[in-house]
Protein backbone atom coordinates (compact mmCIF):
# COMPACT_ATOMS: atom_id res chain seq x y z
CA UNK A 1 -12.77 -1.17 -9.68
CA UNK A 2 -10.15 -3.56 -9.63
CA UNK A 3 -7.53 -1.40 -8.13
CA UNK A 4 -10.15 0.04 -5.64
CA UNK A 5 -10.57 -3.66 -4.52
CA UNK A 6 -6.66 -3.95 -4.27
CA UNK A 7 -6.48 -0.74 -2.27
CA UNK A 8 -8.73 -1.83 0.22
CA UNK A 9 -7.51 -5.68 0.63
CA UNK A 10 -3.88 -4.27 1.38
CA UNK A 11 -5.65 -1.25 3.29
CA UNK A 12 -7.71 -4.11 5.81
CA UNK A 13 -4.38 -5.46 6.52
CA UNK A 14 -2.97 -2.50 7.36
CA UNK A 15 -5.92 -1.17 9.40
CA UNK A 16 -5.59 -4.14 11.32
CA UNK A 17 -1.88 -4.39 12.03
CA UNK A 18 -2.56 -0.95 12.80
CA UNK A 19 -5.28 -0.62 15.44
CA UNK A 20 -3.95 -3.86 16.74
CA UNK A 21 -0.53 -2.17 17.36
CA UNK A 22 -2.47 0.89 18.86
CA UNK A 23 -4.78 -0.78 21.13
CA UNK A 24 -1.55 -2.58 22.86
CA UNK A 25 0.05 0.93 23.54
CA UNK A 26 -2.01 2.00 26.68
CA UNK A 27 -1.72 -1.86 27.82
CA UNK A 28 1.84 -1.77 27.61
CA UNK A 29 2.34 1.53 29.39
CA UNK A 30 0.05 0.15 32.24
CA UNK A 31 2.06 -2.94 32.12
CA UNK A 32 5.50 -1.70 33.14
CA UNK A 33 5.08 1.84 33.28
CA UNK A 34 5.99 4.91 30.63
CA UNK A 35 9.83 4.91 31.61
CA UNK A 36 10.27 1.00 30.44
CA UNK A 37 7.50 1.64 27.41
CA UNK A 38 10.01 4.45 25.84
CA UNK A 39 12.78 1.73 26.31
CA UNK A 40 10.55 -1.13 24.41
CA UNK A 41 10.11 1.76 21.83
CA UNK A 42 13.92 2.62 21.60
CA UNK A 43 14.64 -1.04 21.02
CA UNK A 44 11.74 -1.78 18.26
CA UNK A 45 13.54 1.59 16.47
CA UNK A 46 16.54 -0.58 16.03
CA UNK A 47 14.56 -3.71 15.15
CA UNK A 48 12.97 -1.88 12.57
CA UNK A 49 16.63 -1.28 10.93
CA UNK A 50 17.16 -5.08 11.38
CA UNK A 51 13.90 -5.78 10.09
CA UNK A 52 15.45 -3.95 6.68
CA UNK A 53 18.76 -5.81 6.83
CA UNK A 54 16.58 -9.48 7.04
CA UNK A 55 14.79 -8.11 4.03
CA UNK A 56 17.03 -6.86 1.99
CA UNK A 57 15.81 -5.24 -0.43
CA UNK A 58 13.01 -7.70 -1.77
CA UNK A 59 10.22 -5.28 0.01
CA UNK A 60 11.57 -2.53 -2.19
CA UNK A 61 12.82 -4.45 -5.64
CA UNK A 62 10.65 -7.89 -5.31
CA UNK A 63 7.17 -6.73 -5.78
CA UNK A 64 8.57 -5.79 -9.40
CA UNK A 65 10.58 -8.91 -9.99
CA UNK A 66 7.35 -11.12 -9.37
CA UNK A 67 5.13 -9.44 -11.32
CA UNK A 68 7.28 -10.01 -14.49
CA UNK A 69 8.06 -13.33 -13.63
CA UNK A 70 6.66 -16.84 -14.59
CA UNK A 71 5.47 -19.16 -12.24
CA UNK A 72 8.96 -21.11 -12.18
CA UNK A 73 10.83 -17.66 -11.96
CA UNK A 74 8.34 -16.84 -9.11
CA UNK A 75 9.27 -19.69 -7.19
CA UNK A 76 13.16 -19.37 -7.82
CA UNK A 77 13.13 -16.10 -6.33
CA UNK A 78 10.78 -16.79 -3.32
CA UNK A 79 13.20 -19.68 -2.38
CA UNK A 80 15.95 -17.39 -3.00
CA UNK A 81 14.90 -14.89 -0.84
CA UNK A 82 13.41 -17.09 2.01
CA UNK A 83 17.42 -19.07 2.10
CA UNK A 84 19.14 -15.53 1.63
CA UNK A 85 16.91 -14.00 5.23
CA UNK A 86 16.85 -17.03 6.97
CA UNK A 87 20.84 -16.33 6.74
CA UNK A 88 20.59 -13.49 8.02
CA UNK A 89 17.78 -13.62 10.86
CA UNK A 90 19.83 -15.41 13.04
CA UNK A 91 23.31 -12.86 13.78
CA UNK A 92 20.81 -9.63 12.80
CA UNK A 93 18.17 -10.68 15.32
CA UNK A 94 21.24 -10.92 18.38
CA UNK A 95 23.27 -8.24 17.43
CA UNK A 96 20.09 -5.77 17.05
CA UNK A 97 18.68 -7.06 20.64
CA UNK A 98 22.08 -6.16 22.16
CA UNK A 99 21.89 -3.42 20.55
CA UNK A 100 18.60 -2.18 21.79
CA UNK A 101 19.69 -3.34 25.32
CA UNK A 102 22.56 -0.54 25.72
CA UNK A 103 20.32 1.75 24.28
CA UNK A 104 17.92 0.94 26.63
CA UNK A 105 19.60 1.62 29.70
CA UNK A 106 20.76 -0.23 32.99
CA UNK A 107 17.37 -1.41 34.25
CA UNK A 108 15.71 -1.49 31.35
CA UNK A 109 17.66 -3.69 28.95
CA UNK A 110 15.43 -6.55 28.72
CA UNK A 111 12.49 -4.28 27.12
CA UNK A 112 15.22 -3.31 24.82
CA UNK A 113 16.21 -6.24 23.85
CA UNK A 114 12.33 -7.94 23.33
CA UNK A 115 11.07 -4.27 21.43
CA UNK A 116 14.40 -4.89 19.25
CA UNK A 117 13.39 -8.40 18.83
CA UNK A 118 9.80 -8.10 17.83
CA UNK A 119 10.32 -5.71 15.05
CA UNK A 120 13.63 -7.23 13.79
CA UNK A 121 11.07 -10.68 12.69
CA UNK A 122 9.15 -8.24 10.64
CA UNK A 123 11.85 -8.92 7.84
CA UNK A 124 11.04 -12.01 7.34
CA UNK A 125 7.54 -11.16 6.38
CA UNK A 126 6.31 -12.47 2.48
CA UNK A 127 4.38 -9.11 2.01
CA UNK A 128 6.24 -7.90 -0.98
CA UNK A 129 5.53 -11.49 -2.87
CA UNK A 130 1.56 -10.72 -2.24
CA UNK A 131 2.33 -7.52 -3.56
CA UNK A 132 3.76 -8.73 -6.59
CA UNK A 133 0.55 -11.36 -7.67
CA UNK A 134 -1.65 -9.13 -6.59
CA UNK A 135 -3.50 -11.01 -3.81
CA UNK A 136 -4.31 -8.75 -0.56
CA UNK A 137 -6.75 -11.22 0.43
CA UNK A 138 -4.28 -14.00 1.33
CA UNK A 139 -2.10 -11.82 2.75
CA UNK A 140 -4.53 -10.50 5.32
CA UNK A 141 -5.66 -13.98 5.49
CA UNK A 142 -2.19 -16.13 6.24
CA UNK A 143 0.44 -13.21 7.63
CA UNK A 144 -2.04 -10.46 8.83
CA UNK A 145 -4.32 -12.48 10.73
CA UNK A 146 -2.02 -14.34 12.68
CA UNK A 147 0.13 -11.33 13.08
CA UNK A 148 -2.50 -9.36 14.71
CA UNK A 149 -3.71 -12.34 17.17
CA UNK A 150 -0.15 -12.59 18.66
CA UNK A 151 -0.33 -8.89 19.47
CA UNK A 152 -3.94 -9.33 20.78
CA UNK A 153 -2.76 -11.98 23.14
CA UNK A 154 -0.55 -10.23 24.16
CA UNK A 155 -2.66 -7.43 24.95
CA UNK A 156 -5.14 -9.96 26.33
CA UNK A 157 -2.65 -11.53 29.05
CA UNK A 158 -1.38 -8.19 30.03
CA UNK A 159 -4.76 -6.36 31.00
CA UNK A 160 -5.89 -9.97 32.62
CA UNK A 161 -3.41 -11.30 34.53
CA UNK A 162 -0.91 -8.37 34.81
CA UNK A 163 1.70 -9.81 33.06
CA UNK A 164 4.76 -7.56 32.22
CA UNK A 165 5.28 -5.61 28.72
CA UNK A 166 8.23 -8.34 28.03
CA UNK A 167 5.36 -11.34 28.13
CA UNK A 168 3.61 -8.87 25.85
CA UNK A 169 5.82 -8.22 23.79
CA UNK A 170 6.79 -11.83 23.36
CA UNK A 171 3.16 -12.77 22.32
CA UNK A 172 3.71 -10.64 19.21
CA UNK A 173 7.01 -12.40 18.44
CA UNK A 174 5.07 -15.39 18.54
CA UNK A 175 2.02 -14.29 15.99
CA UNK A 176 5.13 -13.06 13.47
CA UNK A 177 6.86 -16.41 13.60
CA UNK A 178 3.71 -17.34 13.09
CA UNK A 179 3.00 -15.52 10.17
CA UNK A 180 6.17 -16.42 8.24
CA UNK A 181 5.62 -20.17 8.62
CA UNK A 182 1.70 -19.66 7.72
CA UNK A 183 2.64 -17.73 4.38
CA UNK A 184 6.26 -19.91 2.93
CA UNK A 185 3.17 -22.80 3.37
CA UNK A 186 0.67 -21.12 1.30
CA UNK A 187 3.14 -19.51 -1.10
CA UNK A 188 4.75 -23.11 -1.80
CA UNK A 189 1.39 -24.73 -2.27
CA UNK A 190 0.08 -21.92 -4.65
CA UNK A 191 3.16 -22.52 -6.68
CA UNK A 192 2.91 -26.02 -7.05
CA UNK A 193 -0.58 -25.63 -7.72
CA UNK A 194 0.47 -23.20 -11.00
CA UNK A 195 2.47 -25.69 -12.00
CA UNK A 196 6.10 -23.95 -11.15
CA UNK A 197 9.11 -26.25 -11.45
CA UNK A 198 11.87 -26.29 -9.05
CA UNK A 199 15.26 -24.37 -10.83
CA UNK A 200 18.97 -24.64 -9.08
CA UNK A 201 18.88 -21.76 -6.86
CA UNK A 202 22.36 -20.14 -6.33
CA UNK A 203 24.49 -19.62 -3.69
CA UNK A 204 23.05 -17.10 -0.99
CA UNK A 205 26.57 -14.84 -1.06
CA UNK A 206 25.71 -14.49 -5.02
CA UNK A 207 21.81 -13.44 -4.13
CA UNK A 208 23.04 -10.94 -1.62
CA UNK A 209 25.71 -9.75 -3.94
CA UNK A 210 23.12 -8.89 -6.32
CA UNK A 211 20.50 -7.19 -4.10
CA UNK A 212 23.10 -4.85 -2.54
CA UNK A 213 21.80 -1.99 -4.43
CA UNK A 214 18.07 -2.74 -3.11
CA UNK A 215 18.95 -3.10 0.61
CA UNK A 216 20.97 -0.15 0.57
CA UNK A 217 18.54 2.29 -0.17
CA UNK A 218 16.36 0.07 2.21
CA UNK A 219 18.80 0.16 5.12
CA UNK A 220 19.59 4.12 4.65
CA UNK A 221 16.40 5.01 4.65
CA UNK A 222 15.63 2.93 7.90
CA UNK A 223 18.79 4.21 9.84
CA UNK A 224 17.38 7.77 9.53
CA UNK A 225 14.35 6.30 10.34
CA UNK A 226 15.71 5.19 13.65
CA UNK A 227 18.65 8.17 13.99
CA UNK A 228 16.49 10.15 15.69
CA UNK A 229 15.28 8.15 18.69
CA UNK A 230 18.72 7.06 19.54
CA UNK A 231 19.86 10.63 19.65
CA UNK A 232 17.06 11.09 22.13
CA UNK A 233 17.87 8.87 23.88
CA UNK A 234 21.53 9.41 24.56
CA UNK A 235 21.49 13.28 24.45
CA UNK A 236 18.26 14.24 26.53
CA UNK A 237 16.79 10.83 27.93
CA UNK A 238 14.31 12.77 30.33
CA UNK A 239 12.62 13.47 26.17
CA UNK A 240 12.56 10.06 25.67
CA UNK A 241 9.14 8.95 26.72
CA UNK A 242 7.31 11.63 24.77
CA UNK A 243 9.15 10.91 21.63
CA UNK A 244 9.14 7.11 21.77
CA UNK A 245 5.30 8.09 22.33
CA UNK A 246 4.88 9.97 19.72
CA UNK A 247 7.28 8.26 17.39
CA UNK A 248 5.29 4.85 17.92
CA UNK A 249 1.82 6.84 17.20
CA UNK A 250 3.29 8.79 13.92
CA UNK A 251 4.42 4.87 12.83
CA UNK A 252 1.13 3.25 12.70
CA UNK A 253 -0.35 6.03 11.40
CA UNK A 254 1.84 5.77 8.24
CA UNK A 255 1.28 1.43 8.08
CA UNK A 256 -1.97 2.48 8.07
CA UNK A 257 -1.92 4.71 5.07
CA UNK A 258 0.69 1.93 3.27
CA UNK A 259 -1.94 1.27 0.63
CA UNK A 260 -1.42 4.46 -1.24
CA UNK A 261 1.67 3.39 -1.89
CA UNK A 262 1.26 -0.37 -2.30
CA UNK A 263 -0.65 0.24 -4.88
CA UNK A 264 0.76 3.13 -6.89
CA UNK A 265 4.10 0.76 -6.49
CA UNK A 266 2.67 -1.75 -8.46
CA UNK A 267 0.38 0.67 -10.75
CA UNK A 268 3.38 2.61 -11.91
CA UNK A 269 5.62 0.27 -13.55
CA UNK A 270 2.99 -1.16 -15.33
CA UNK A 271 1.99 1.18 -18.36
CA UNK A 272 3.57 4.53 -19.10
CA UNK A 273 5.72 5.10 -16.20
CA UNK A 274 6.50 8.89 -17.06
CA UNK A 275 2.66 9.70 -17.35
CA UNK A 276 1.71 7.61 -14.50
CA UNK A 277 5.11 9.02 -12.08
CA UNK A 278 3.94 12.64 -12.64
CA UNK A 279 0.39 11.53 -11.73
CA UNK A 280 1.15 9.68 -8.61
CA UNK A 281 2.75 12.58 -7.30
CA UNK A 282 0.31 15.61 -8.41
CA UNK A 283 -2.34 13.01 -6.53
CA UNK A 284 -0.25 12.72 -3.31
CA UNK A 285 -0.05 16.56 -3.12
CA UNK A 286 -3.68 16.94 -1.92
CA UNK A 287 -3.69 13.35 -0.13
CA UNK A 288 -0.76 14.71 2.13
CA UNK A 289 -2.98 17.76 2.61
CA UNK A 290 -5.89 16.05 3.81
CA UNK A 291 -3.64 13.23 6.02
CA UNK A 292 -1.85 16.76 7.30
CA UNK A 293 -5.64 18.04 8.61
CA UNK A 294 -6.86 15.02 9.45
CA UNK A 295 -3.85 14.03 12.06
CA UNK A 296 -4.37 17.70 13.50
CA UNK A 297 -7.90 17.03 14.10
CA UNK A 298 -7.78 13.66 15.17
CA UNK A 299 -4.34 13.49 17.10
CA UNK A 300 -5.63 14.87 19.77
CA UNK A 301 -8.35 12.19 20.55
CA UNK A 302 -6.02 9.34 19.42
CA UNK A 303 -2.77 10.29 22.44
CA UNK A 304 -5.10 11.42 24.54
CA UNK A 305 -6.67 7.52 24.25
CA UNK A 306 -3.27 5.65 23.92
CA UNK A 307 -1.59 7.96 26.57
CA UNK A 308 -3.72 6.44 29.07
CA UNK A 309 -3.73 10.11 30.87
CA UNK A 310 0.18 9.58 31.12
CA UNK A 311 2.06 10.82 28.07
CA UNK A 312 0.03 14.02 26.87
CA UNK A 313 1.82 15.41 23.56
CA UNK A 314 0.69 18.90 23.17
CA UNK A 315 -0.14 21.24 20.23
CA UNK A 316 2.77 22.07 19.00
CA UNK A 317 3.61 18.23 19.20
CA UNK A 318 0.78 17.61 17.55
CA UNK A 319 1.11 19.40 14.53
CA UNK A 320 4.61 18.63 13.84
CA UNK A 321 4.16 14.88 14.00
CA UNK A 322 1.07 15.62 11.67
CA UNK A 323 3.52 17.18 9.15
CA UNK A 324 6.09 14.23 9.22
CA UNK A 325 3.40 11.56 9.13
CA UNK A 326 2.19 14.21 5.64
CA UNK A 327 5.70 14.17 4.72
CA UNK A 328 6.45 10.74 4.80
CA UNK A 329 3.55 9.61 3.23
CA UNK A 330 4.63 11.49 -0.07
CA UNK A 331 8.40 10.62 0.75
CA UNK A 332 7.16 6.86 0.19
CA UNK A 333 5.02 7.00 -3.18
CA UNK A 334 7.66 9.07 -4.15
CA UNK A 335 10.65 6.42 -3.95
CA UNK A 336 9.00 3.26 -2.99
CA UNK A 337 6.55 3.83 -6.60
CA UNK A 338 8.55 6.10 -8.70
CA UNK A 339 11.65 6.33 -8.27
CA UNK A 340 12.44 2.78 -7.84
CA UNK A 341 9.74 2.76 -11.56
CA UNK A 342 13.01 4.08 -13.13
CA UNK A 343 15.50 2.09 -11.56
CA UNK A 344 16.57 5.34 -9.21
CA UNK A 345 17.75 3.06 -6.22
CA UNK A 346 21.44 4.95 -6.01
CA UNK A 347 19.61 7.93 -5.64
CA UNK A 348 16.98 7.40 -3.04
CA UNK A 349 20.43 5.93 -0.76
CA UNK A 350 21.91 9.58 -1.73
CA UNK A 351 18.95 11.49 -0.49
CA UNK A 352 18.84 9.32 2.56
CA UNK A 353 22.59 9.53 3.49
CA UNK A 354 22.11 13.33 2.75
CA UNK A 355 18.98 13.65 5.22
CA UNK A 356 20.55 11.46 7.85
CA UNK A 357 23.36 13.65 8.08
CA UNK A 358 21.04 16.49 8.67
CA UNK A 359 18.36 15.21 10.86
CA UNK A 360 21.64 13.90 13.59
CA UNK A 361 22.95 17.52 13.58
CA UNK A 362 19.30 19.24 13.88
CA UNK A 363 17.65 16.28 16.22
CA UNK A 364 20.74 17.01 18.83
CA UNK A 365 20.60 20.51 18.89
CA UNK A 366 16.68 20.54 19.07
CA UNK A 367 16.33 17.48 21.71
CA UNK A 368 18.96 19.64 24.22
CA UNK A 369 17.58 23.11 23.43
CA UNK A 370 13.58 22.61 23.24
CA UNK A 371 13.13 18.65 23.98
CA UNK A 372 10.84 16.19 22.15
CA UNK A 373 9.38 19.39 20.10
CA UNK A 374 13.00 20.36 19.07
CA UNK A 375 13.32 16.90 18.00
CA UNK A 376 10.72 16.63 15.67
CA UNK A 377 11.82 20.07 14.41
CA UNK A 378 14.84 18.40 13.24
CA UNK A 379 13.27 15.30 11.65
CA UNK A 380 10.85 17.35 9.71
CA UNK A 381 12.98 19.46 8.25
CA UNK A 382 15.06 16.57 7.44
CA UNK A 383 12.62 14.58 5.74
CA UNK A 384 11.68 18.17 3.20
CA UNK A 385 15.61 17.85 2.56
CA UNK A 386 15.06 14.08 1.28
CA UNK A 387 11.84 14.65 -0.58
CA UNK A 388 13.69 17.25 -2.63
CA UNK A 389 16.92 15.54 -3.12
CA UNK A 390 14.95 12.44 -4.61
CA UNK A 391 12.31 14.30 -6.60
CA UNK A 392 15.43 16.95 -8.28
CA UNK A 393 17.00 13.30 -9.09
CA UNK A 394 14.02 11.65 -10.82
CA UNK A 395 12.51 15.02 -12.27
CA UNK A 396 14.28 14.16 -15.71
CA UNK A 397 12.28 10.53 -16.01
CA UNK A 398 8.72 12.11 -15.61
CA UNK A 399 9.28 15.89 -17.41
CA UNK A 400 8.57 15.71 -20.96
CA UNK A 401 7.36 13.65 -23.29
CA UNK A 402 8.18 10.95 -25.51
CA UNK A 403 10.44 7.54 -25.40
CA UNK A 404 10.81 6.63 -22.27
CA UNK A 405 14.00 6.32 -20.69
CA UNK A 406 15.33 3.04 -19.65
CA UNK A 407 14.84 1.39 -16.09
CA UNK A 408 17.59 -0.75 -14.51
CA UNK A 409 15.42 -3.94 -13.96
CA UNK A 410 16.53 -6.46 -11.13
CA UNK A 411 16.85 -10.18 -12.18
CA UNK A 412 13.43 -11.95 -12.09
């Protein structure tokens, strides 16, 4: 019961970062029109790879590290971690809105740079620390709640007064900065409140230096992530408005479903972690066959609704963004829960550096020859290349029986 009530206080925040994220879609595209709403997408793909860089690695590694920890350790590596991204928001923020401005285009640059902005702050987000005491509720009470009433505001100003997608998008800035200030607060209290005592925390080159391993299985995996939307975008940008569209759909889709593997990531470390790997995944073989129906069935309905009667994926669309939304669902239990159980962190960067390479090859030659379909083509395909990669790598740590093999544990 107790991991049912977990599941469903990570799955309301979720849910409501989720349908909040949705809902602004069709305001958005009304806004400032489905040319500058594929740019805005283009430039949150890139965010989302800054977003990584700001976390470094704590979103994969931290939930982990604070579960082990005391309440002094707790607080030495929350402090560590908020000095170590606050060092980093600053240059990774710029360069990734500059970035999203070229890919944006001439015209379009400034809903580049804000999409690129917007999802960069994410990184900053105390999620994983939640994760790691087990407390959904104050998360969706101090980060998710304020999160999703930036993005309502912004959705709010846009359908009432006709403000642009940039105004917008910079009410959902807001709600994040928001967020992050909301949940240090309540994190610092709570600590003080168990009684944690402040340690000498070290200097943020040494915490980085230590947390490469983390953020570069974090940052691979986001880069392939992104790959394919700037290949869209350079190689066939007429495509670009149905993938963004359906890119942006496929996403919230899979924050929605982030509880199955929130929860297994905590649940798997914590007893037998060969029994419990191997069940994780023989569960998330018929979950990713229902999620696979379900997004066939109900994709329709759901771009039909946040196309606004512009952007109309069809069938084939359909169905291949049900299989990668499947696919990537299993892709994160997979290393998110397990392999990172067993220390596997080398791996999961081999698998994505291995995919990446294949999804730019396939992604090009699919945008040019069939469009947006050809695209996802590619990036399905790719993402079956990773899954195998990572599960032939951690295959050894869940066959079998007996002693368990060792993990390599992070400093708590």
């Amino acid at each position: 019961m107790r991991g049912a009530s977990k599941a469903i206080g990570y799955g309301l925040s979720m849910i409501l970062l989720a349908l909040a994220s949705l809902m602004v879609i069709p305001a958005l595209i009304r806004a400032s029109g489905d040319v500058a709403y594929g740019a805005l997408s283009a430039g949150q793909v890139i965010g989302a790879v800054g977003a990584v860089v700001i976390g470094y690695g704590w979103g994969m590694a931290g939930p982990a590290i604070i579960a082990r920890a005391d309440a002094d350790g707790r607080r030495a590596e929350y402090v560590e971690a908020m000095r170590a991204r606050l060092f980093l928001c600053l240059p990774v923020c710029l360069a990734c809105c500059l970035i999203g401005a070229v890919v944006a285009g001439p015209g379009l640059r400034v809903f580049g740079a804000i999409g690129a902005l917007a999802q960069a702050l994410v990184g900053m987000s105390g999620q994983w620390y939640f994760v790691g005491i087990m407390a959904p509720y104050w998360f969706l009470l101090v980060e998710t709640l304020p999160r999703v009433a930036g993005t309502m505001t912004g959705w709010f100003v846009m359908n009432t007064s006709g403000a642009s997608a940039v105004v917008g998008t910079s009410c959902q800035c807001l709600g994040i900065a928001a967020a992050v200030v909301f949940s240090t607060v309540h994190i610092l209290a709570r600590l003080r409140r168990e009684g944690a005592v402040a340690r000498a925390v070290r200097p943020v080159h040494v915490v980085l230096r230590e947390k490469f391993d983390g953020v570069a299985a974090s940052i691979t995996n986001a880069v392939v992530l992104s790959l394919p939307m700037v290949i869209v975008s350079f190689v066939n940008p007429a495509a670009r408005p149905m993938f963004a569209f359906v890119d942006r759909v496929q996403r919230q889709i899979t924050v929605a479903l982030t509880p199955l593997s929130t929860v297994m990531q905590g649940w798997v470390p914590r007893g037998d972690r060969r029994s419990r790997g191997r069940r994780a995944l023989l569960a998330m073989i018929p979950m990713g066959a229902l999620i696979l129906v379900a997004v066939i069935i109900l994709g329709p309905f759901l771009t039909d609704y946040l196309g606004d009667g512009v952007i109309r994926p069809d069938a084939l669309i359909t169905v291949l963004m049900a299989l990668f939304v499947a696919l990537g669902t299993y892709e994160t239990v997979l290393s998110r829960a397990v392999l990172t159980a067993f220390g596997r962190l080398r791996r999961i960067t081999r698998a994505n550096v291995a995919s990446g390479l294949l999804a730019t090859a396939m992604v090009a030659a699919g945008v040019h020859v069939w469009g947006a379909a050809g695209a996802l083509i590619g990036v399905v395909v790719s993402m079956l290349v990773r899954i195998l990669d990572e599960y032939v790598g951690v295959r050894p740590d869940i066959a079998g029986a007996g002693e368990e093999p060792a993990a390599e544990v992070p400093r708590s």
